[in-house]
Protein backbone atom coordinates (compact mmCIF):
# COMPACT_ATOMS: atom_id res chain seq x y z
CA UNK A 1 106.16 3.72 147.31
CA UNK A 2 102.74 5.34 146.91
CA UNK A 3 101.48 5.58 143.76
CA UNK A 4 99.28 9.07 142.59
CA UNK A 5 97.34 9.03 139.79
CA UNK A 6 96.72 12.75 139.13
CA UNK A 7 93.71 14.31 137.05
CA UNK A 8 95.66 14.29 134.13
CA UNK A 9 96.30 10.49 133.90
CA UNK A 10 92.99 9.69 135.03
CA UNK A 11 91.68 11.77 132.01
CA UNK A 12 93.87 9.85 130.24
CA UNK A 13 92.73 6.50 131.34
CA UNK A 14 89.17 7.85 130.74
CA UNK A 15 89.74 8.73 126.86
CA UNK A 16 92.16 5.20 126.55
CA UNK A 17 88.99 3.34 127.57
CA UNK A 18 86.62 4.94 125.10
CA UNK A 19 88.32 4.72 122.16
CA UNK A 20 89.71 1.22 122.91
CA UNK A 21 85.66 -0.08 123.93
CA UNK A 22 84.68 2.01 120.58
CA UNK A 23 87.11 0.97 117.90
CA UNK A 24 88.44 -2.50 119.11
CA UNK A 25 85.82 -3.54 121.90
CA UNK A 26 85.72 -4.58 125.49
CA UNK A 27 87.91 -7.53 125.11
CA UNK A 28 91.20 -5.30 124.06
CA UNK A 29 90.45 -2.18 127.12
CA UNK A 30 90.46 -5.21 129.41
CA UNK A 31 93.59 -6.42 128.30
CA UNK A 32 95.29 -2.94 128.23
CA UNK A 33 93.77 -1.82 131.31
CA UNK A 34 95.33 -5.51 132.78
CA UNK A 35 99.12 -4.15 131.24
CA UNK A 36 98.46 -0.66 132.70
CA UNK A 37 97.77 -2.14 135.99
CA UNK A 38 100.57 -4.95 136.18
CA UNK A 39 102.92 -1.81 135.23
CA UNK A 40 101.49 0.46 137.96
CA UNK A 41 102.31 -2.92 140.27
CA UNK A 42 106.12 -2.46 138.93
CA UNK A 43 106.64 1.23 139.51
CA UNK A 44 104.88 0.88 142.48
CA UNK A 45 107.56 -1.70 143.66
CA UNK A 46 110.74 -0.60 141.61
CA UNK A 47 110.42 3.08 140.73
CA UNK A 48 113.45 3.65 139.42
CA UNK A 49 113.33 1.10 136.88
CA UNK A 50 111.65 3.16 134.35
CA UNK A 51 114.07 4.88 131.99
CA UNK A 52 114.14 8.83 131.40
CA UNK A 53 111.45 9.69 128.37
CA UNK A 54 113.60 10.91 125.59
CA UNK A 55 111.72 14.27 125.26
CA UNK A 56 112.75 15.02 128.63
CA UNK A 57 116.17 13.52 129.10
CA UNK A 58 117.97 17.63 127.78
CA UNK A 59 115.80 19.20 130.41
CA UNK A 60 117.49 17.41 133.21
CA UNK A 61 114.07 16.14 134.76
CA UNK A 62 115.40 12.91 136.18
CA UNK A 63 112.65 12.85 138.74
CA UNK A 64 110.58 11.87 135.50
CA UNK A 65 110.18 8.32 133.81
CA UNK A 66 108.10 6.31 131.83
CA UNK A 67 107.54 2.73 131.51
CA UNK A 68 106.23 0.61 127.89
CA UNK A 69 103.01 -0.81 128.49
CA UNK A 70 101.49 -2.59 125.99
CA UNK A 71 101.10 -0.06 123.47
CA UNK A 72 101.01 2.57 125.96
CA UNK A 73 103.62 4.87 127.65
CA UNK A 74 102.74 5.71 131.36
CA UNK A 75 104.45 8.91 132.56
CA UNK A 76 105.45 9.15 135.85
CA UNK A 77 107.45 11.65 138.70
CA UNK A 78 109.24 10.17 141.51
CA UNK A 79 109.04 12.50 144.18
CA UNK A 80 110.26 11.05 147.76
CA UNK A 81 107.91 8.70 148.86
CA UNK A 82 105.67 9.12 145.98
CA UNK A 83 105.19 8.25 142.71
CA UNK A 84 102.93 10.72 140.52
CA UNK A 85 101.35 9.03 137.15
CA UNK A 86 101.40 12.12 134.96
CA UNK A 87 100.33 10.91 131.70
CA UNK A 88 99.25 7.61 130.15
CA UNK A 89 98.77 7.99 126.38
CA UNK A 90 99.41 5.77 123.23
CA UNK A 91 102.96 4.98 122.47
CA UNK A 92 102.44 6.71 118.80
CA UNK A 93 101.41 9.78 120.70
CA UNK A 94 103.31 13.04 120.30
CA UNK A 95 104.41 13.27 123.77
CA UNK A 96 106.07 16.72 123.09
CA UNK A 97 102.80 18.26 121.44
CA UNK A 98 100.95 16.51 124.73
CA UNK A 99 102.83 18.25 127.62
CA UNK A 100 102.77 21.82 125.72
CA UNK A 101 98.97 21.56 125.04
CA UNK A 102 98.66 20.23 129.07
CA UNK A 103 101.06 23.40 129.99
CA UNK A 104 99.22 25.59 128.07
CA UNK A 105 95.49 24.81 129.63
CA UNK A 106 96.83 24.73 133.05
CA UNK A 107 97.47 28.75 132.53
């Protein structure tokens, strides 16, 4: 499978690595950014081994999973021969409060 990192996730990545480098240093964004990637390398190979994310399992988007990584959760769309990354954001995160603020901007 292909893997896409859209705008979104790339944001994401972007933010991750300055507050990680700012609050905890270089030594933990190096180590996260090492997780993100060695999950990337999993979805890449096994797609469909990612579970549903719970705030979207009543809206019947099975095309969407996520995968634990580290602390983070990476969002992600399995669409034929692709796999979109969607979102990468801090476990703790309000997921819910994260796709209706991304919703709303895209209008």
């Amino acid at each position: 499978m292909k893997v896409v990192f859209l705008r979104s996730a790339e944001v994401d990545l972007k933010d991750l690595r300055r507050y990680l480098i700012k609050n905890f240093g270089t030594d933990t964004w190096a180590a996260s950014y090492d997780k993100i990637k060695q999950s990337v390398a999993l979805i890449e190979a096994h797609p469909q081994a990612g579970r549903i994310p719970e705030e979207l399992e009543n809206l019947n988007a099975v095309q969407y999973r996520q995968v634990i990584s580290g602390m983070n959760r990476i969002i992600y769309e399995v669409r034929l021969d692709n796999v979109y990354i969607h979102v990468v954001c801090d476990t703790r995160r309000d997921l819910k409060g994260l796709l209706m603020r991304r919703m709303v901007s895209a209008v």
